[in-house]
C-alpha atoms as a PDB file:
ATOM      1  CA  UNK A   1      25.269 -91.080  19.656  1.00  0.00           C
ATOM      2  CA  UNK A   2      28.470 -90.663  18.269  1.00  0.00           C
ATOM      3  CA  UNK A   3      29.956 -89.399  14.702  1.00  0.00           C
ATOM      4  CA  UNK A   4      31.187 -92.872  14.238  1.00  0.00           C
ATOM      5  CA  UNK A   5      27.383 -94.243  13.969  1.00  0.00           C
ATOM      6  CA  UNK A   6      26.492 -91.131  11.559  1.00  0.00           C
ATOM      7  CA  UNK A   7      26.559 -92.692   7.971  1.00  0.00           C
ATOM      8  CA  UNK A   8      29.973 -89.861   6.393  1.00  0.00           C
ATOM      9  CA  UNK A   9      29.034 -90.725   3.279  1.00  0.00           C
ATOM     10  CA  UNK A  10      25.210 -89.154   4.263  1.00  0.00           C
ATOM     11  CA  UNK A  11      26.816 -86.078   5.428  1.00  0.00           C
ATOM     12  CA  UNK A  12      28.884 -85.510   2.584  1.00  0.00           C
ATOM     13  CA  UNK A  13      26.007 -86.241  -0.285  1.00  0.00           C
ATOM     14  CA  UNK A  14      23.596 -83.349   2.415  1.00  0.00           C
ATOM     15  CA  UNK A  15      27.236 -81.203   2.889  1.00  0.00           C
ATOM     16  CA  UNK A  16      29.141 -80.630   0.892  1.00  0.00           C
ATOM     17  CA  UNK A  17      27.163 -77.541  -1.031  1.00  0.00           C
ATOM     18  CA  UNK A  18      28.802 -74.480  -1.841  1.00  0.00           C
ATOM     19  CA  UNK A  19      29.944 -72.239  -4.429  1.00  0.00           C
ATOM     20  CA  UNK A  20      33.303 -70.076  -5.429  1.00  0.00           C
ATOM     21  CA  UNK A  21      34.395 -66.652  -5.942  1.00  0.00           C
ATOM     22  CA  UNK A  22      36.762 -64.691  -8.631  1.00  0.00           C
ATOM     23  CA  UNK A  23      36.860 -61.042  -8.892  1.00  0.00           C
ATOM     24  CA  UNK A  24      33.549 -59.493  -9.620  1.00  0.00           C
ATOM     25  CA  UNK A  25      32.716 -57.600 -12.818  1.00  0.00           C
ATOM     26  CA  UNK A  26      30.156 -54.567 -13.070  1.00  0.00           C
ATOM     27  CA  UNK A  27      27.909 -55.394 -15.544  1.00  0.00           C
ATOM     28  CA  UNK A  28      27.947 -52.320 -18.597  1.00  0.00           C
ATOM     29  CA  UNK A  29      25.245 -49.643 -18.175  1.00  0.00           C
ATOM     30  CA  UNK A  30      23.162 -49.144 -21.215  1.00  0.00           C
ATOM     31  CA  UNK A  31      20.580 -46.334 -22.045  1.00  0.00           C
ATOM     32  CA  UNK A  32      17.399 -46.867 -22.763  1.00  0.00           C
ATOM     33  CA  UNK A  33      16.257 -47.469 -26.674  1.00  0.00           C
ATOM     34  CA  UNK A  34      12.799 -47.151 -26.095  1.00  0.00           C
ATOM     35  CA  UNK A  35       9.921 -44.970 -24.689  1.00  0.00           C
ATOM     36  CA  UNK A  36       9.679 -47.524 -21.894  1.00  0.00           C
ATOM     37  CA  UNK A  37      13.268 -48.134 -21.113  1.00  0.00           C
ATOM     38  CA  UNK A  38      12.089 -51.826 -21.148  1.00  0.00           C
ATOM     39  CA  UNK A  39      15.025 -52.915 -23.618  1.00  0.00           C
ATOM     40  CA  UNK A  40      17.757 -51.375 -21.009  1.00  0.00           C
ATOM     41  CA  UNK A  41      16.199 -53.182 -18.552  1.00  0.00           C
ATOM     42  CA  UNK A  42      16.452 -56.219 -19.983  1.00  0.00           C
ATOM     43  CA  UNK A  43      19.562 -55.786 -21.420  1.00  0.00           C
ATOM     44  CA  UNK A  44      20.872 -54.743 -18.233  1.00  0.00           C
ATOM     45  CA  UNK A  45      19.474 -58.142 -16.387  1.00  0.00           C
ATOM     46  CA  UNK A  46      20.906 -59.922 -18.649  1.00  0.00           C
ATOM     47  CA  UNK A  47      24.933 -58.097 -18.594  1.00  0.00           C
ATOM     48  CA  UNK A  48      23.919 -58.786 -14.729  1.00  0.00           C
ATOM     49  CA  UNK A  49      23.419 -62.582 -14.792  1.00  0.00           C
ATOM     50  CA  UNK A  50      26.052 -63.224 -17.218  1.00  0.00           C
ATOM     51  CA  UNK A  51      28.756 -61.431 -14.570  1.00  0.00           C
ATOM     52  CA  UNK A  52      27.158 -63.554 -12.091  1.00  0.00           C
ATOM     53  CA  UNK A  53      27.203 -66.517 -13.831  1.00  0.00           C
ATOM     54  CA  UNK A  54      31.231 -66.077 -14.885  1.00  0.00           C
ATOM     55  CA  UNK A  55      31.580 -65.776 -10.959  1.00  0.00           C
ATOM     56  CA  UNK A  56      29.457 -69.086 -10.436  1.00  0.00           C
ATOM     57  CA  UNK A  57      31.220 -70.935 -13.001  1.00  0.00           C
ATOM     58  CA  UNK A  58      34.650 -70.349 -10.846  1.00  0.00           C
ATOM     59  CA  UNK A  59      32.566 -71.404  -8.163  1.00  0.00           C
ATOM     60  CA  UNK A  60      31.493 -74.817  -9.813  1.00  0.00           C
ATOM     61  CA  UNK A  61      35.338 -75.270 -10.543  1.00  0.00           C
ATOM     62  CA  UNK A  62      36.524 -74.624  -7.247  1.00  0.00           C
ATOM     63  CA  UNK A  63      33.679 -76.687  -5.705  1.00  0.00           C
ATOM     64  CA  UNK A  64      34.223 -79.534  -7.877  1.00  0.00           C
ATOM     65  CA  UNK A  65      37.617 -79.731  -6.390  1.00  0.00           C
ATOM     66  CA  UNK A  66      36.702 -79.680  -2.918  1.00  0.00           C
ATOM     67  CA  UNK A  67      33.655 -82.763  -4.183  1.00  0.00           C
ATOM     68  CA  UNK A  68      37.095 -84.707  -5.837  1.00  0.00           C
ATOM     69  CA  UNK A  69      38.637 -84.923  -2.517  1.00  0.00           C
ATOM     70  CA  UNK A  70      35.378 -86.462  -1.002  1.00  0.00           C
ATOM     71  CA  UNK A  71      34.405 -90.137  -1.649  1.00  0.00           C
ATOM     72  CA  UNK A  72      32.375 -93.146  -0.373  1.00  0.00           C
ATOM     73  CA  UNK A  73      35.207 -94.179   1.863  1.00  0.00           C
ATOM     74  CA  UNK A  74      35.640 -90.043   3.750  1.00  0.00           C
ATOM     75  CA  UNK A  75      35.047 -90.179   7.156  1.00  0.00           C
ATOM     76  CA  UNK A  76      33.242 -87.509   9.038  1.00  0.00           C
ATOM     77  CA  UNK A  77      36.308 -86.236  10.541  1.00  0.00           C
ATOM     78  CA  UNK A  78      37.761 -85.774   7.414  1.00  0.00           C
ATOM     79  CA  UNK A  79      34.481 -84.083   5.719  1.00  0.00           C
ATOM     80  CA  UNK A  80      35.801 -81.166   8.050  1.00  0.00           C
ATOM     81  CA  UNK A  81      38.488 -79.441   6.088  1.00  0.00           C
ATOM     82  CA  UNK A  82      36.286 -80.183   3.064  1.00  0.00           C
ATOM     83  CA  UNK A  83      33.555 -78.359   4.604  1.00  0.00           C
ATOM     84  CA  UNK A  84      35.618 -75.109   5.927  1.00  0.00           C
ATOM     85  CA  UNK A  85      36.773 -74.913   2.471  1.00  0.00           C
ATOM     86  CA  UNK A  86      33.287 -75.044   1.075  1.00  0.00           C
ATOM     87  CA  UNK A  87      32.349 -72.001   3.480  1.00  0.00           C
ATOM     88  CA  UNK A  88      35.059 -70.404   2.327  1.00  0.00           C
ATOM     89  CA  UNK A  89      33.947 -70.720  -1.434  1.00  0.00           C
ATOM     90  CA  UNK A  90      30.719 -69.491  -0.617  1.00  0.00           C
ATOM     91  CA  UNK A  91      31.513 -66.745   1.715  1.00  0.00           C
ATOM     92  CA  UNK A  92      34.047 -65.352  -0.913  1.00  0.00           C
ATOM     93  CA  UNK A  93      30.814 -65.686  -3.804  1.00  0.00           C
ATOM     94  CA  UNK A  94      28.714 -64.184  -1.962  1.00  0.00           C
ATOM     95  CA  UNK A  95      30.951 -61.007  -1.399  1.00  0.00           C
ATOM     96  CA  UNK A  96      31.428 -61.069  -5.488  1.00  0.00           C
ATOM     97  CA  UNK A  97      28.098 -61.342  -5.823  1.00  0.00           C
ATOM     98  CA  UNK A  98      27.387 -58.510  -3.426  1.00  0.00           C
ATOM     99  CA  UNK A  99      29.550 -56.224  -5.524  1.00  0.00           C
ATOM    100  CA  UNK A 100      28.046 -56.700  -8.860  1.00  0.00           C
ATOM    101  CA  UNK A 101      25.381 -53.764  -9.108  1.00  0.00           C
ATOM    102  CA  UNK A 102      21.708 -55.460  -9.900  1.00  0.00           C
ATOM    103  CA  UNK A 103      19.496 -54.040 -12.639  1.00  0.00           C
ATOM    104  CA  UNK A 104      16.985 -51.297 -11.619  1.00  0.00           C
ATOM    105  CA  UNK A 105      13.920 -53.216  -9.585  1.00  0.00           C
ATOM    106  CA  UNK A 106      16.037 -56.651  -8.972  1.00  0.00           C
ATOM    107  CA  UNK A 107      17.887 -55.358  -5.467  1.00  0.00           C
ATOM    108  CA  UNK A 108      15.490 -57.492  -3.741  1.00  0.00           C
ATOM    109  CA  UNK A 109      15.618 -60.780  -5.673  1.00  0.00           C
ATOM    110  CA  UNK A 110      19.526 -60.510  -6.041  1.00  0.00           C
ATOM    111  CA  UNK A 111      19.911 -59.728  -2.040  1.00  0.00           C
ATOM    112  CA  UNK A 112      17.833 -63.045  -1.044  1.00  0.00           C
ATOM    113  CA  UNK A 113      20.162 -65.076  -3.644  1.00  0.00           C
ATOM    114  CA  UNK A 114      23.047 -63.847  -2.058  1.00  0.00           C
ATOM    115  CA  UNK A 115      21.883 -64.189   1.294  1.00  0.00           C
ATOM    116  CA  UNK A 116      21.429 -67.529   0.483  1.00  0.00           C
ATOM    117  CA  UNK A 117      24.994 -68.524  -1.190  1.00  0.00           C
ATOM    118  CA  UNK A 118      25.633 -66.926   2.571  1.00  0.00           C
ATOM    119  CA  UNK A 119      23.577 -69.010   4.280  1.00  0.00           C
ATOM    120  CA  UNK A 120      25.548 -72.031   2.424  1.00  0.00           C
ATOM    121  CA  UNK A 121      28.646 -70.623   4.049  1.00  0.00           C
ATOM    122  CA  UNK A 122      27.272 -70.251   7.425  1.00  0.00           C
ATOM    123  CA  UNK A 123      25.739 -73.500   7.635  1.00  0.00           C
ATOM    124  CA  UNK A 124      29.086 -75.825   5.968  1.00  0.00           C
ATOM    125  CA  UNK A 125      31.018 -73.861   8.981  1.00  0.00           C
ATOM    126  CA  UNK A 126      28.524 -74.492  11.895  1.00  0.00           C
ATOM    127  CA  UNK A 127      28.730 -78.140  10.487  1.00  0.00           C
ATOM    128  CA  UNK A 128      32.158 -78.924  10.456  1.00  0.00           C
ATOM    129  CA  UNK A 129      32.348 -77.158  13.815  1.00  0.00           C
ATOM    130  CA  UNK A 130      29.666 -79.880  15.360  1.00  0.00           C
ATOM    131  CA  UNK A 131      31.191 -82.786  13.830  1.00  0.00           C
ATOM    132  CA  UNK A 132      34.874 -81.482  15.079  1.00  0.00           C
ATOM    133  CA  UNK A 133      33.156 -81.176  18.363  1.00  0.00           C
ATOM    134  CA  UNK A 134      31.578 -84.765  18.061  1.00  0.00           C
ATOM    135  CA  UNK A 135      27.896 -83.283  18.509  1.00  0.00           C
ATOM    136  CA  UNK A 136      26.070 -85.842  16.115  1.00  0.00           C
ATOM    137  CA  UNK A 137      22.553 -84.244  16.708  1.00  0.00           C
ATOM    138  CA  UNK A 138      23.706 -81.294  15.752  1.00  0.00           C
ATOM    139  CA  UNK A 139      25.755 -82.535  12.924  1.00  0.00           C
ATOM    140  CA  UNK A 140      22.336 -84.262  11.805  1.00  0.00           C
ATOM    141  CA  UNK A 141      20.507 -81.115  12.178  1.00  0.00           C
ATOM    142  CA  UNK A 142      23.028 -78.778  10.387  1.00  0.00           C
ATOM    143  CA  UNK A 143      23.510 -81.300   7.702  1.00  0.00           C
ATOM    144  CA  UNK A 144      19.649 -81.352   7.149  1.00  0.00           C
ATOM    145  CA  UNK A 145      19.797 -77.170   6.885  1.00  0.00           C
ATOM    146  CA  UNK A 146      22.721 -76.745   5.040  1.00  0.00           C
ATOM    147  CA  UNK A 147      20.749 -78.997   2.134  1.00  0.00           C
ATOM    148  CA  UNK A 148      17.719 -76.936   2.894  1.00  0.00           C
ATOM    149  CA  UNK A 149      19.632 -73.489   2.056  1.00  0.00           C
ATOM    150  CA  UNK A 150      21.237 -75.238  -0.830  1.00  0.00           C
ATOM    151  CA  UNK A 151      17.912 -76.125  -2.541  1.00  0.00           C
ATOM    152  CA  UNK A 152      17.219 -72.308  -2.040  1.00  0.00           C
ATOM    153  CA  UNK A 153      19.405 -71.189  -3.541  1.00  0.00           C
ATOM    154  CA  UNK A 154      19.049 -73.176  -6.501  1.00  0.00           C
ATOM    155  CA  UNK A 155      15.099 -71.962  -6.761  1.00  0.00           C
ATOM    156  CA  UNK A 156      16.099 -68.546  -6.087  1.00  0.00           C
ATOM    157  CA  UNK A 157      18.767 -68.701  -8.648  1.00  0.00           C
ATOM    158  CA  UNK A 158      16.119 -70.109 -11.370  1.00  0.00           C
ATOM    159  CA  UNK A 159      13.489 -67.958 -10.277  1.00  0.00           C
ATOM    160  CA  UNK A 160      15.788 -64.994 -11.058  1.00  0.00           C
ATOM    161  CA  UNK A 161      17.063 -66.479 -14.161  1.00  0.00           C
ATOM    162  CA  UNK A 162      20.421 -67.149 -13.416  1.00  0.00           C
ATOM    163  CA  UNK A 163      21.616 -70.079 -16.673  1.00  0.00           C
ATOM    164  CA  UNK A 164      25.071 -71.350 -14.206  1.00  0.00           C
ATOM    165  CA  UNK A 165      24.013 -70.039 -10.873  1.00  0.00           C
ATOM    166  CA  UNK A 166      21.309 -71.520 -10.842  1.00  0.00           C
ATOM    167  CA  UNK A 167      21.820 -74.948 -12.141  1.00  0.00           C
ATOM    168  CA  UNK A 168      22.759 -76.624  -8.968  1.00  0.00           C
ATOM    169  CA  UNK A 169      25.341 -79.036 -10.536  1.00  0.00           C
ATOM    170  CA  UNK A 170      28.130 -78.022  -7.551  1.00  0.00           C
ATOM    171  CA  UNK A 171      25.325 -77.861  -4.460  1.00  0.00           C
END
């Protein structure tokens, strides 16, 4: 089957997912103000998802461009640049992301969020690479994934408690 029987406008509503980058922030350290520590903890989660989120709301910007320039009429061939650029987006997050330091006991939860705005980036590149190759199985298949990881990401991000990260307006 070829790319040309593959519905573009499918792929692009399961593709084009993705996020941006900006330079990351370090969230501000605070001491703890109580026996427990509990109120640096929290107040440290939350310094930590607001730098994330300032780096996610780039990303919605920059991945509301790369949406603009898709529409009912884009072809599969031309979802391609679209989709390198939204692997790029995500890629360059997901190092941001990386660089912010997470609260005491969230190392875990912020490493599988990341992993998945990674994920995003892999997949968007393995997908424009099939459909420049004319593989439409594969494109199908990728296409499929790529809005697996996406959803994710978005549950991973609410789970965590992420307010723009999380929202999944841009994925």
């Amino acid at each position: 089957m070829s790319l040309r029987k593959l519905s573009a406008g499918a792929l692009a509503v399961m593709a084009l997912a993705g996020c941006g980058t900006t330079t990351a922030t370090t969230p501000k350290k605070t001491g703890a103000t109580g026996a427990t520590g509990a109120t640096a903890t929290r107040n440290s989660r939350a310094q930590f998802i607001a730098a994330a989120d300032v780096l996610c709301k780039t990303a919605h910007s920059r991945q509301g461009a790369v949406h603009g320039r898709a529409n009912k009429h884009t072809t599969a061939t031309q979802l391609v640049p679209l989709l390198r650029a939204q692997a790029g987006i995500a890629k360059g997050l997901a190092g941001s992301l990386g660089k912010l330091t997470p609260p005491p006991g969230d190392a875990a939860a912020v490493g599988r969020f990341v992993q998945s705005v990674t994920e995003l980036s892999i997949y968007s590149t393995a997908l424009a690479n099939s459909i420049r190759a004319n593989h439409a199985f594969a494109a199908r298949a990728l296409a499929l994934k790529l809005s697996s990881w996406r959803q994710r990401e978005t549950l991973l991000g609410q789970g965590y408690g992420y307010k723009i990260c999380a929202n999944g307006t841009s994925y």
